[in-house]
Protein backbone atom coordinates (compact mmCIF):
# COMPACT_ATOMS: atom_id res chain seq x y z
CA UNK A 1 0.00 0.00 0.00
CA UNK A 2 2.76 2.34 0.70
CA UNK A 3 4.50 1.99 -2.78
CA UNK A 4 1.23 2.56 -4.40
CA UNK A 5 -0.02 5.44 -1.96
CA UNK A 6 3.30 7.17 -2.90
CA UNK A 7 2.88 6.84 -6.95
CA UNK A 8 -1.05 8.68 -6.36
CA UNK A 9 0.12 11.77 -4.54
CA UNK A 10 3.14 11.80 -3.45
CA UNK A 11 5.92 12.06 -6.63
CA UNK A 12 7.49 15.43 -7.46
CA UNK A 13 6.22 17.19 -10.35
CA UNK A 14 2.58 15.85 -9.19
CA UNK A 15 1.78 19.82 -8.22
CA UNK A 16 2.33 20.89 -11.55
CA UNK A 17 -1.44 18.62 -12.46
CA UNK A 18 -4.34 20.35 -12.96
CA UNK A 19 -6.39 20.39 -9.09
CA UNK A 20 -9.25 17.93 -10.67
CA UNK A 21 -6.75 15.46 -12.00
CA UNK A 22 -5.18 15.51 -7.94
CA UNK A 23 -8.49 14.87 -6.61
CA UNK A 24 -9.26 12.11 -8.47
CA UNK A 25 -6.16 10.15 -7.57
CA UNK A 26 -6.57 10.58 -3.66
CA UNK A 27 -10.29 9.08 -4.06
CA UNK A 28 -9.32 5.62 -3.93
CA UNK A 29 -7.30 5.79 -0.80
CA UNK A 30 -10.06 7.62 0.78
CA UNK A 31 -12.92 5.56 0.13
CA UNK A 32 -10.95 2.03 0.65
CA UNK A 33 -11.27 -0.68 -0.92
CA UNK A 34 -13.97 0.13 -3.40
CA UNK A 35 -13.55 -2.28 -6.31
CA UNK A 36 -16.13 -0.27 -8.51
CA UNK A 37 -13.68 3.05 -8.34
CA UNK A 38 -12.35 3.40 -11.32
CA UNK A 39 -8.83 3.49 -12.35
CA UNK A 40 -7.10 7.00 -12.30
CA UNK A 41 -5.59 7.31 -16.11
CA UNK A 42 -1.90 7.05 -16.03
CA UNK A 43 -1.44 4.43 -13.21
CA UNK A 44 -1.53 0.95 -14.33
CA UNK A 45 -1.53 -1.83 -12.25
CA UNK A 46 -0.85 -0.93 -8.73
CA UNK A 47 -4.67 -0.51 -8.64
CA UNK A 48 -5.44 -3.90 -8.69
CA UNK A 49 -2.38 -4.83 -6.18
CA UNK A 50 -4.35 -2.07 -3.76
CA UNK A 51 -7.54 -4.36 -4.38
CA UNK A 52 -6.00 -7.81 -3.59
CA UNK A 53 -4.03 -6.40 -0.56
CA UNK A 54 -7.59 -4.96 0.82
CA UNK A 55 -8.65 -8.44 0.91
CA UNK A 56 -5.86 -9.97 2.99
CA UNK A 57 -8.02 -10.05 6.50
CA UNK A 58 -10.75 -12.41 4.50
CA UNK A 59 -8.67 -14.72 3.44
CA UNK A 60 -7.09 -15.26 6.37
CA UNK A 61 -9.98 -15.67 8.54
CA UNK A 62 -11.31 -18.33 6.33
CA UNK A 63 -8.19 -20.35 6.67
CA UNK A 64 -8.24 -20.16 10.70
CA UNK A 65 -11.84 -21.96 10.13
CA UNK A 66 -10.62 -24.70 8.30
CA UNK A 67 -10.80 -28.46 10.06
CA UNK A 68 -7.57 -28.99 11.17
CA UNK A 69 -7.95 -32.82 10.11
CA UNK A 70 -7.55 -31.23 6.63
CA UNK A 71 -3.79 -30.43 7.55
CA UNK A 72 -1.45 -32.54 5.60
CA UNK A 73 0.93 -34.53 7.94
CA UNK A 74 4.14 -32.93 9.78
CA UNK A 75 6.61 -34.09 6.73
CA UNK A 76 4.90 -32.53 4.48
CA UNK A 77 5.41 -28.73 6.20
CA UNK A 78 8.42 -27.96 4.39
CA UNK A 79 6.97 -28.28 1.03
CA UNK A 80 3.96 -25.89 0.84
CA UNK A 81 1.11 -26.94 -1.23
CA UNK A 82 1.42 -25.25 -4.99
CA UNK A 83 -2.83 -23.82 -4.56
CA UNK A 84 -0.99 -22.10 -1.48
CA UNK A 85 1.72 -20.87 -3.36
CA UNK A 86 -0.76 -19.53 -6.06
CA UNK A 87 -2.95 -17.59 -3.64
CA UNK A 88 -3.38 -14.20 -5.56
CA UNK A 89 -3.16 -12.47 -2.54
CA UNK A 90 0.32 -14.42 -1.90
CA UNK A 91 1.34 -13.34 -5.33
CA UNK A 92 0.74 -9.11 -4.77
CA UNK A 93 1.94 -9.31 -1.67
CA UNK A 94 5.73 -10.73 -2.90
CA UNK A 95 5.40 -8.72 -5.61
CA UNK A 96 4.84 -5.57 -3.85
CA UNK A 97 7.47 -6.71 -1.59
CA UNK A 98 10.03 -7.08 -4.14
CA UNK A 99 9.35 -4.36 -6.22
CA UNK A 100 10.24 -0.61 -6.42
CA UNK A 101 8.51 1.84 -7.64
CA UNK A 102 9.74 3.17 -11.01
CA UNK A 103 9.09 7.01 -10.69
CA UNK A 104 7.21 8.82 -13.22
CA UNK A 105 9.07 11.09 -15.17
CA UNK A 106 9.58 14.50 -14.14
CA UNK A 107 7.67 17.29 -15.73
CA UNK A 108 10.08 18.69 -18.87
CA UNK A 109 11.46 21.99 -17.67
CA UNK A 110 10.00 25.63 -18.71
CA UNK A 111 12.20 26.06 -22.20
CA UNK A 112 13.26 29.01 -23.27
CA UNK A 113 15.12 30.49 -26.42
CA UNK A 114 18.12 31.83 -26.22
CA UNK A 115 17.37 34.29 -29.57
CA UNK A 116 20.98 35.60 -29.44
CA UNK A 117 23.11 33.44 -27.61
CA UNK A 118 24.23 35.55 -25.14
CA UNK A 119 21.79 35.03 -22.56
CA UNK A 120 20.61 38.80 -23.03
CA UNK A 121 17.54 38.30 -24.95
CA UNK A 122 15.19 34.93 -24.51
CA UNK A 123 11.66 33.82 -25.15
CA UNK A 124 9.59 31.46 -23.51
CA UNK A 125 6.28 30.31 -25.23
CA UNK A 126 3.14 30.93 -22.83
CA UNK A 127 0.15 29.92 -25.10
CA UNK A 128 1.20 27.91 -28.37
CA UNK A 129 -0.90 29.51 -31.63
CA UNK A 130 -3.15 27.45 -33.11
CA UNK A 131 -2.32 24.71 -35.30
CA UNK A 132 -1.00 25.76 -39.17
CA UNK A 133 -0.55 28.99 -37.99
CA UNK A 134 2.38 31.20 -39.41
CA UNK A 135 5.34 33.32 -38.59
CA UNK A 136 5.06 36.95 -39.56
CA UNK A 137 8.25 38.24 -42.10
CA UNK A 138 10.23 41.29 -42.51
CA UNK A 139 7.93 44.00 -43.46
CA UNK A 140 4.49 42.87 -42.71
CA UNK A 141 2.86 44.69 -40.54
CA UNK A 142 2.06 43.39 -37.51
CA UNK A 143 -0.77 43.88 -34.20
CA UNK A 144 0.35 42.50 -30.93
CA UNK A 145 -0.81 42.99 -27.28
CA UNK A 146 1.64 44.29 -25.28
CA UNK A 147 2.44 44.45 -21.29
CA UNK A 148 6.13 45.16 -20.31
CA UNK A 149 7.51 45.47 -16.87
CA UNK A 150 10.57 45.45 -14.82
CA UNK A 151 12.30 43.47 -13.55
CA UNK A 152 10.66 43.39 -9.62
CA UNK A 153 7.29 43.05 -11.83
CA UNK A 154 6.35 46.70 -11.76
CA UNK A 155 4.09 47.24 -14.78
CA UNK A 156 5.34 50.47 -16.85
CA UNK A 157 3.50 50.22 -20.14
CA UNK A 158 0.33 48.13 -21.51
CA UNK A 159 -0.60 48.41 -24.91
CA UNK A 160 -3.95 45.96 -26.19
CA UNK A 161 -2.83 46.94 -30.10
CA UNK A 162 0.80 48.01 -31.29
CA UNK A 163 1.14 48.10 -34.74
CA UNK A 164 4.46 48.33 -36.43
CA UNK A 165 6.41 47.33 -39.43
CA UNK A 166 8.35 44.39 -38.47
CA UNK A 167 12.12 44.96 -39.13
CA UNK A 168 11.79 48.74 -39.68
CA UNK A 169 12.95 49.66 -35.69
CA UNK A 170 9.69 50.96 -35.27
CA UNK A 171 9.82 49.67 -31.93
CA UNK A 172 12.64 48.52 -29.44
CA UNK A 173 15.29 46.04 -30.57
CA UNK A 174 13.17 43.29 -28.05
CA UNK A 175 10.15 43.25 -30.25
CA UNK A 176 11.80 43.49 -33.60
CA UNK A 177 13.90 40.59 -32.67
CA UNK A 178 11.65 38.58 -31.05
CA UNK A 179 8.30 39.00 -32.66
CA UNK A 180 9.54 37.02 -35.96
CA UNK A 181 10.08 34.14 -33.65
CA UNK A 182 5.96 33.46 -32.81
CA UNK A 183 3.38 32.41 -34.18
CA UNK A 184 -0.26 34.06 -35.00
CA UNK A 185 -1.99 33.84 -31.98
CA UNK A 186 0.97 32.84 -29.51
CA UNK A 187 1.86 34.74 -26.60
CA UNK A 188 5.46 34.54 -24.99
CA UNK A 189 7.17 35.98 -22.21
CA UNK A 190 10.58 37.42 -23.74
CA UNK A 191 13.43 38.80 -21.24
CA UNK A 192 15.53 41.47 -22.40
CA UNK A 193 18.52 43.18 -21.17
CA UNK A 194 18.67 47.10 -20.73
CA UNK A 195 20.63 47.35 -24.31
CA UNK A 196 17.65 46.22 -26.40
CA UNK A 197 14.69 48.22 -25.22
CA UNK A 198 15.77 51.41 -23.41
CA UNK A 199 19.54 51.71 -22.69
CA UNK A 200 21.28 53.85 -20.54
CA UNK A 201 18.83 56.28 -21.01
CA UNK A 202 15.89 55.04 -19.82
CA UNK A 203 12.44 56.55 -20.50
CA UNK A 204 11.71 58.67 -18.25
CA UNK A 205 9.14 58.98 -15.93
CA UNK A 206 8.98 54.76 -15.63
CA UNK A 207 11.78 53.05 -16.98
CA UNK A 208 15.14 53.31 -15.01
CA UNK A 209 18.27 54.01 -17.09
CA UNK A 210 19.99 50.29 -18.10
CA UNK A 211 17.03 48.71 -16.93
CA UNK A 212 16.01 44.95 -17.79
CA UNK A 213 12.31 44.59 -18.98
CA UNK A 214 10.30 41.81 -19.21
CA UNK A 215 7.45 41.62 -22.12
CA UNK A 216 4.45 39.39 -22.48
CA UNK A 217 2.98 39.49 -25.71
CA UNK A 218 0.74 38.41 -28.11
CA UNK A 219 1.11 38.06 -31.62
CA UNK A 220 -2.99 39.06 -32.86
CA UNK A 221 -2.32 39.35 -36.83
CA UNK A 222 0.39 39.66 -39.28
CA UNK A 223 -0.69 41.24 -42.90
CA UNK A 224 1.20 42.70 -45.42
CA UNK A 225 2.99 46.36 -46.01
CA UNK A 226 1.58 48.93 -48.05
CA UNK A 227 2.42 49.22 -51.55
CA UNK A 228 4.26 52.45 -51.81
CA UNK A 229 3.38 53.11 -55.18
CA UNK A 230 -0.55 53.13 -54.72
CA UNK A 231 -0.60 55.23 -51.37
CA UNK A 232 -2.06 58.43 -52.00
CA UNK A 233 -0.66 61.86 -50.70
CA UNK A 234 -1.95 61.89 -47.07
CA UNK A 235 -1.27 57.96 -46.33
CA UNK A 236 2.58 59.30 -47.75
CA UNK A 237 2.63 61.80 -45.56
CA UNK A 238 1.18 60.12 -42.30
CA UNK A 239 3.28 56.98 -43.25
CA UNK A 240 6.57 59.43 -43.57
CA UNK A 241 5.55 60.87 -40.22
CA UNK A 242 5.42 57.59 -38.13
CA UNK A 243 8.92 56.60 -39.48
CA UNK A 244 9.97 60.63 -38.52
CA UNK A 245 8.78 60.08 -35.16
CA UNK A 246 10.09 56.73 -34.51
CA UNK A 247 13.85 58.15 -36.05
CA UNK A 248 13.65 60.98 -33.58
CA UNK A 249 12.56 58.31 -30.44
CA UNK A 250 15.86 56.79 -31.28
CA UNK A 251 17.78 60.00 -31.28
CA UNK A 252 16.78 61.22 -28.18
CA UNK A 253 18.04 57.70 -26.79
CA UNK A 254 21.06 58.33 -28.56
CA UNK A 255 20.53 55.59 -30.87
CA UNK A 256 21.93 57.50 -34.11
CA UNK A 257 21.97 54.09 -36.23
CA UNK A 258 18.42 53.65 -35.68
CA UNK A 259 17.70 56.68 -35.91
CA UNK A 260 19.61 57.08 -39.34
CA UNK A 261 17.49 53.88 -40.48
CA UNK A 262 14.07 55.54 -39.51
CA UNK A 263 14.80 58.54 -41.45
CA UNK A 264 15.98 56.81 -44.38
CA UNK A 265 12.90 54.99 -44.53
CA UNK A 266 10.41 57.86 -43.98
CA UNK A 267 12.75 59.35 -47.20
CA UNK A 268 11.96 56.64 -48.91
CA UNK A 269 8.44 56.65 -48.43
CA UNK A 270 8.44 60.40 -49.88
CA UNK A 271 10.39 60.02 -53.29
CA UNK A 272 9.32 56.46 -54.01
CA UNK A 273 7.33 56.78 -57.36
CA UNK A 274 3.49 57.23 -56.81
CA UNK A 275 0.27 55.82 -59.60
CA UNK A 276 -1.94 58.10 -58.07
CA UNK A 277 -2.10 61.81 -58.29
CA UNK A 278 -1.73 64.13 -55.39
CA UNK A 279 -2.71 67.85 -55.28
CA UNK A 280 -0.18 70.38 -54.88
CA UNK A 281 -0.54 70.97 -51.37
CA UNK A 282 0.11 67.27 -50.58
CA UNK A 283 3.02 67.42 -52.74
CA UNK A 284 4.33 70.64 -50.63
CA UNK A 285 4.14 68.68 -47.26
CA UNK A 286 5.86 65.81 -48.82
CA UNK A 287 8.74 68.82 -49.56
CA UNK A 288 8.79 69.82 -46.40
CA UNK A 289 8.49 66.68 -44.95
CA UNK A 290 11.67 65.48 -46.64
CA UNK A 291 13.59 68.83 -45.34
CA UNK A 292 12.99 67.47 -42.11
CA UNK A 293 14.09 64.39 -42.40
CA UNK A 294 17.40 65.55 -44.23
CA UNK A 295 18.14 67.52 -41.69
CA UNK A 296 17.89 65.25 -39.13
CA UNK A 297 19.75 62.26 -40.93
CA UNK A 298 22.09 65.05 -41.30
CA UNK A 299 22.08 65.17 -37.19
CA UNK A 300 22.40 61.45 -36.72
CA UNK A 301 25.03 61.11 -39.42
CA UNK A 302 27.27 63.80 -37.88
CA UNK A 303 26.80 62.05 -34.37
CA UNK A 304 27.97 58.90 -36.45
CA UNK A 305 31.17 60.89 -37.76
CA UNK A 306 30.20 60.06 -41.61
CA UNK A 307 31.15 63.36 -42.97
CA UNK A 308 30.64 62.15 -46.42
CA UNK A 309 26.92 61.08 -46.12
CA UNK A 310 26.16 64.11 -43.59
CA UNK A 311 27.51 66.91 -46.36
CA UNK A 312 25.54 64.96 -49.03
CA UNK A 313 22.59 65.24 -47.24
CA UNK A 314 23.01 68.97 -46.13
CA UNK A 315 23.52 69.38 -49.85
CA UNK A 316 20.61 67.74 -50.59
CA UNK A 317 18.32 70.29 -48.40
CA UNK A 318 20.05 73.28 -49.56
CA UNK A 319 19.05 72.29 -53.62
CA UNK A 320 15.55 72.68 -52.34
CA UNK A 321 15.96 75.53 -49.67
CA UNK A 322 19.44 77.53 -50.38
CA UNK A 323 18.39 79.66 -46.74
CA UNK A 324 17.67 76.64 -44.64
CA UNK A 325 20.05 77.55 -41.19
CA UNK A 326 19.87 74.50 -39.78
CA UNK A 327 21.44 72.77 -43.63
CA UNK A 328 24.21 75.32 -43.48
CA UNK A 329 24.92 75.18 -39.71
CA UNK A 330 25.16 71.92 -39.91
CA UNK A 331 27.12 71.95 -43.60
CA UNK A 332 29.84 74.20 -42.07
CA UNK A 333 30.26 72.10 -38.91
CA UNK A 334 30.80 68.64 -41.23
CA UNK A 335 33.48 71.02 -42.99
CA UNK A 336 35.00 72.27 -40.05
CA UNK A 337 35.24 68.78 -38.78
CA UNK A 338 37.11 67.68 -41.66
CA UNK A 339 39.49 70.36 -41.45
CA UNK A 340 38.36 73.00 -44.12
CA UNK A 341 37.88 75.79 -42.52
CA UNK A 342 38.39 78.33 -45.40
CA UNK A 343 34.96 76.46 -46.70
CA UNK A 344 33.28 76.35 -43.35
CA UNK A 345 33.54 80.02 -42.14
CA UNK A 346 31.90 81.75 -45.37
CA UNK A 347 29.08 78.97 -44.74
CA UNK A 348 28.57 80.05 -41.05
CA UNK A 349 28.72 83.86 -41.89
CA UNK A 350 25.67 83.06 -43.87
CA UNK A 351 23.73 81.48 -41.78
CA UNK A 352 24.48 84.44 -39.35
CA UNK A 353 23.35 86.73 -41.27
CA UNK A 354 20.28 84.67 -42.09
CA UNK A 355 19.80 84.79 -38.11
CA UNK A 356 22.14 87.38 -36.45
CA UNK A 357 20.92 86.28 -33.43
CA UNK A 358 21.51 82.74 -33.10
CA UNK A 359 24.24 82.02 -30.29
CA UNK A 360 25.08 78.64 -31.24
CA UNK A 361 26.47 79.98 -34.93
CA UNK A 362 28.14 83.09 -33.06
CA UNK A 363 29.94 80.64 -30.73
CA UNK A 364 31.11 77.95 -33.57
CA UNK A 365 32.35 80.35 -35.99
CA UNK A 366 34.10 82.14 -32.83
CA UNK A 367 35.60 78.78 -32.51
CA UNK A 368 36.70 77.87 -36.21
CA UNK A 369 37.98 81.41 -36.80
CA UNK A 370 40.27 80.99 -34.32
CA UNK A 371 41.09 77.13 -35.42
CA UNK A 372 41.79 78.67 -38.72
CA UNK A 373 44.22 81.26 -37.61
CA UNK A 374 45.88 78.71 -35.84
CA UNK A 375 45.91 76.74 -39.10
CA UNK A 376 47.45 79.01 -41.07
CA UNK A 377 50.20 80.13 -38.60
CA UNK A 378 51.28 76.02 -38.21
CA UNK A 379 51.51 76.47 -42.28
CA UNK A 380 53.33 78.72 -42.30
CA UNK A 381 55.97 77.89 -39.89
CA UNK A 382 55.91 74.04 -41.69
CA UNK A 383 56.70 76.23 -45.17
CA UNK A 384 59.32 78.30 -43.02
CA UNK A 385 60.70 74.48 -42.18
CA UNK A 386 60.52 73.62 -45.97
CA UNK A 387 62.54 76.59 -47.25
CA UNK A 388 64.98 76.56 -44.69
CA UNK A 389 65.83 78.89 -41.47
CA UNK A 390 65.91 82.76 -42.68
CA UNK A 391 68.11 83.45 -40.23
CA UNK A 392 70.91 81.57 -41.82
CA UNK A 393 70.58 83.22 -45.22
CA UNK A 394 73.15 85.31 -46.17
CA UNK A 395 72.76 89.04 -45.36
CA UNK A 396 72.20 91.90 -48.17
CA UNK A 397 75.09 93.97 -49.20
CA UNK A 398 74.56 97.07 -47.95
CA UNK A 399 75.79 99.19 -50.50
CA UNK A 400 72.96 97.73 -52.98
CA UNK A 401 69.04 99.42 -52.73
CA UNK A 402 66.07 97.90 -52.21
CA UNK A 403 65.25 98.68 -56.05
CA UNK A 404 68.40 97.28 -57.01
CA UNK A 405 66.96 93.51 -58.18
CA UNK A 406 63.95 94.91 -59.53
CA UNK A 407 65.91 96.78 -62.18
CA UNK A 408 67.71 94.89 -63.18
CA UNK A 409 64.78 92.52 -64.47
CA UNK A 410 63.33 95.38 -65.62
CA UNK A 411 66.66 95.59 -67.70
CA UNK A 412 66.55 92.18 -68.83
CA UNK A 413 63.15 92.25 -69.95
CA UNK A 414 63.45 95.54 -71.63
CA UNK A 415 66.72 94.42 -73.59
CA UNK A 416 64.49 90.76 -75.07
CA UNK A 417 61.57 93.45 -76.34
CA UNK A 418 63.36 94.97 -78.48
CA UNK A 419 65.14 91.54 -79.35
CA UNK A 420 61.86 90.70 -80.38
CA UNK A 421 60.74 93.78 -82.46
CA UNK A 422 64.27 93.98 -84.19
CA UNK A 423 63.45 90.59 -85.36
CA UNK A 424 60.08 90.93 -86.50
CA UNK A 425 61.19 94.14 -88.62
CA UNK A 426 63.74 91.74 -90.35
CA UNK A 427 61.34 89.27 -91.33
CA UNK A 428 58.48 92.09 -92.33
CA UNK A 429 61.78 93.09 -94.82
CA UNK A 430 62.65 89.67 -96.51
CA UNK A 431 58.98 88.81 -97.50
């Protein structure tokens, strides 16, 4: 009874059943020996061992009334009769004796996916989807339900439908990385480290700087993007505006790659060629929507240190507005960082004159002007170097004038003019 008690309630991993299946398996041993109970599902035999040994006190009073004439002779003792042997209550009981019992398997352990492999970022399925669903791809756009919270389980944000493009950093690195990994309908618990979702910035009022987040979410559809070309003017320009927004999230989280990405994309969404026509006033806040986001992939791609791709961009603005500050401000300081200041300072002077008041132009052409003097006074002492120390050339006679050289080029080139007229009057005479 005690090998059989132990298999109904009391093997590890039996907590992890559902409450109904657990109260099932302690009926037997709390009604007794009720041979119409039926088996739990799971647990073979022992069952019937539990029945045979609950009929032990029966048997044995019906042999203490047998006629003891019956008994076979002394000689015979040592040899026990085979029906005795074959008693099925005989048979359980050596067999429960003998036998240990083989313990159930242990629940398989809560899995999750390392999505990296550095430990940093894993997922953990909660709720499967539902059979032959799908995994969303690289630009569909996608719904989920979202609930993120820290680490000590303090909810900061709860969204029931976040759409974004997947791949297109609409969101934070956790989501775009994890998301592709679920199916329709599934809902996961992913664990990310401070470096994909908020960094060391945090977000303030709720999220910490280089704080941990965990995010349970649920993946509710998965459709695909927008055809560019058949989007008319306002769906451009709202489209163009989400990416804007999303580039300048990731800029004020210093995130300048992202950020570059966002506003490349909201570009793209602009100048991408359209089927359907747009008035002209949609077509002047797609202009002005693409200043904007020149200028500010001009921004990230300074903070990146790729002069190259900054100045193009700068130029870029300035072919559509030659008086945009902000496109010559930050022309003259991509100049200036590369070391050509005789470019950057006429630049500057005209954004300051566009805006005489501006104190951030005032103070950076303060500082190149005097980067440039320095400049020239390090060339010119490297030329000095060059031609050799002027205080070791030899000194000037002083008997000779300051005109004295002069004249006598003068001299020289007076004497080959007339060289050159005598001969010309010679030839004039032979022809």
């Amino acid at each position: 009874m005690g090998g059989a008690k132990g298999r109904g309630g009391g093997e590890p991993g039996a907590s992890s059943r559902p409450p109904s299946n657990m109260a099932s398996c302690a009926e037997p041993s709390a009604m007794g020996p009720e041979p119409t109970t039926p088996p739990p599902v799971g647990v073979p035999p022992l069952e019937d061992f539990e029945v045979l040994d609950g009929m032990e006190d029966a048997e044995g009073e019906e042999e203490e009334e047998e006629d003891p004439s019956e008994l076979q002779p002394l000689e015979d003792m040592g040899q026990p009769p085979l029906e005795e042997t074959e008693q099925p209550g005989a048979l359980a009981r050596e067999f429960l004796a003998t036998m240990e019992p083989e313990p159930e398997p242990a629940p398989a352990p809560e899995e999750w996916l390392d999505i990296l492999g550095n430990g940093l970022l894993r997922k953990k399925t909660l709720v499967p989807g539902p059979p032959g669903s799908s995994r969303p791809t690289k630009g569909q756009v996608v719904t989920v339900q979202l609930q993120m919270s820290l680490e000590n389980g303090t909810r900061v944000q709860e969204e029931p439908e976040l759409v974004f493009t997947l791949g297109d950093c609409d969101v934070i690195q956790a989501l775009d990385l994890s998301v592709p990994l679920m199916d329709v309908g599934e809902t996961a618990m992913v664990t990310a480290d401070s470096k994909y979702c908020y960094g060391p910035q945090g977000r303030s009022p709720y999220i910490p700087p280089h704080a941990a987040l965990c995010l349970e979410v649920t993946l509710k559809t998965a459709v695909d993007g927008p055809d560019l070309e058949m989007l008319t003017g306002q769906e451009r320009v709202a489209l163009a505006n989400r990416k804007r927004e999303c580039g300048n999230a990731h800029y004020q989280r210093a995130d300048f790659v992202l950020a570059a990405n966002s506003y490349d994309l909201a570009i793209k969404a602009i100048t991408s060629s359209a089927k359907v026509d747009m008035t002209f006033e949609e077509e002047e806040q797609l202009l002005q929507l693409k200043v904007k986001c020149l200028n500010n992939l001009a921004a990230s791609q300074l903070k990146l240190d790729h002069y190259r791709a900054a100045l193009r961009s700068c130029s870029l603005v300035l072919e559509h507005q030659p008086d945009n500050i902000k496109a010559l401000f930050r022309k003259g300081k991509v100049l200036a960082q590369q070391g050509e200041y005789s470019e950057a300072i006429p630049i500057l002077r005209a954004a300051l004159k566009l805006e005489p008041s501006n104190k951030t132009i005032h103070a950076e052409l303060s500082k190149l002007v005097k980067k440039h003097a320095a400049q020239r006074s390090t060339e010119t002492a490297l030329y000095r170097k060059m031609l050799g120390n002027p205080s070791r050339l030899p000194a000037k006679c002083p008997g000779k004038g300051a005109w004295s050289i002069p004249w006598k080029w003068l001299f020289g080139a007076t004497a080959v003019a007339l060289g050159g007229v005598a001969l010309s009057v010679v030839i004039a005479a032979r022809n």
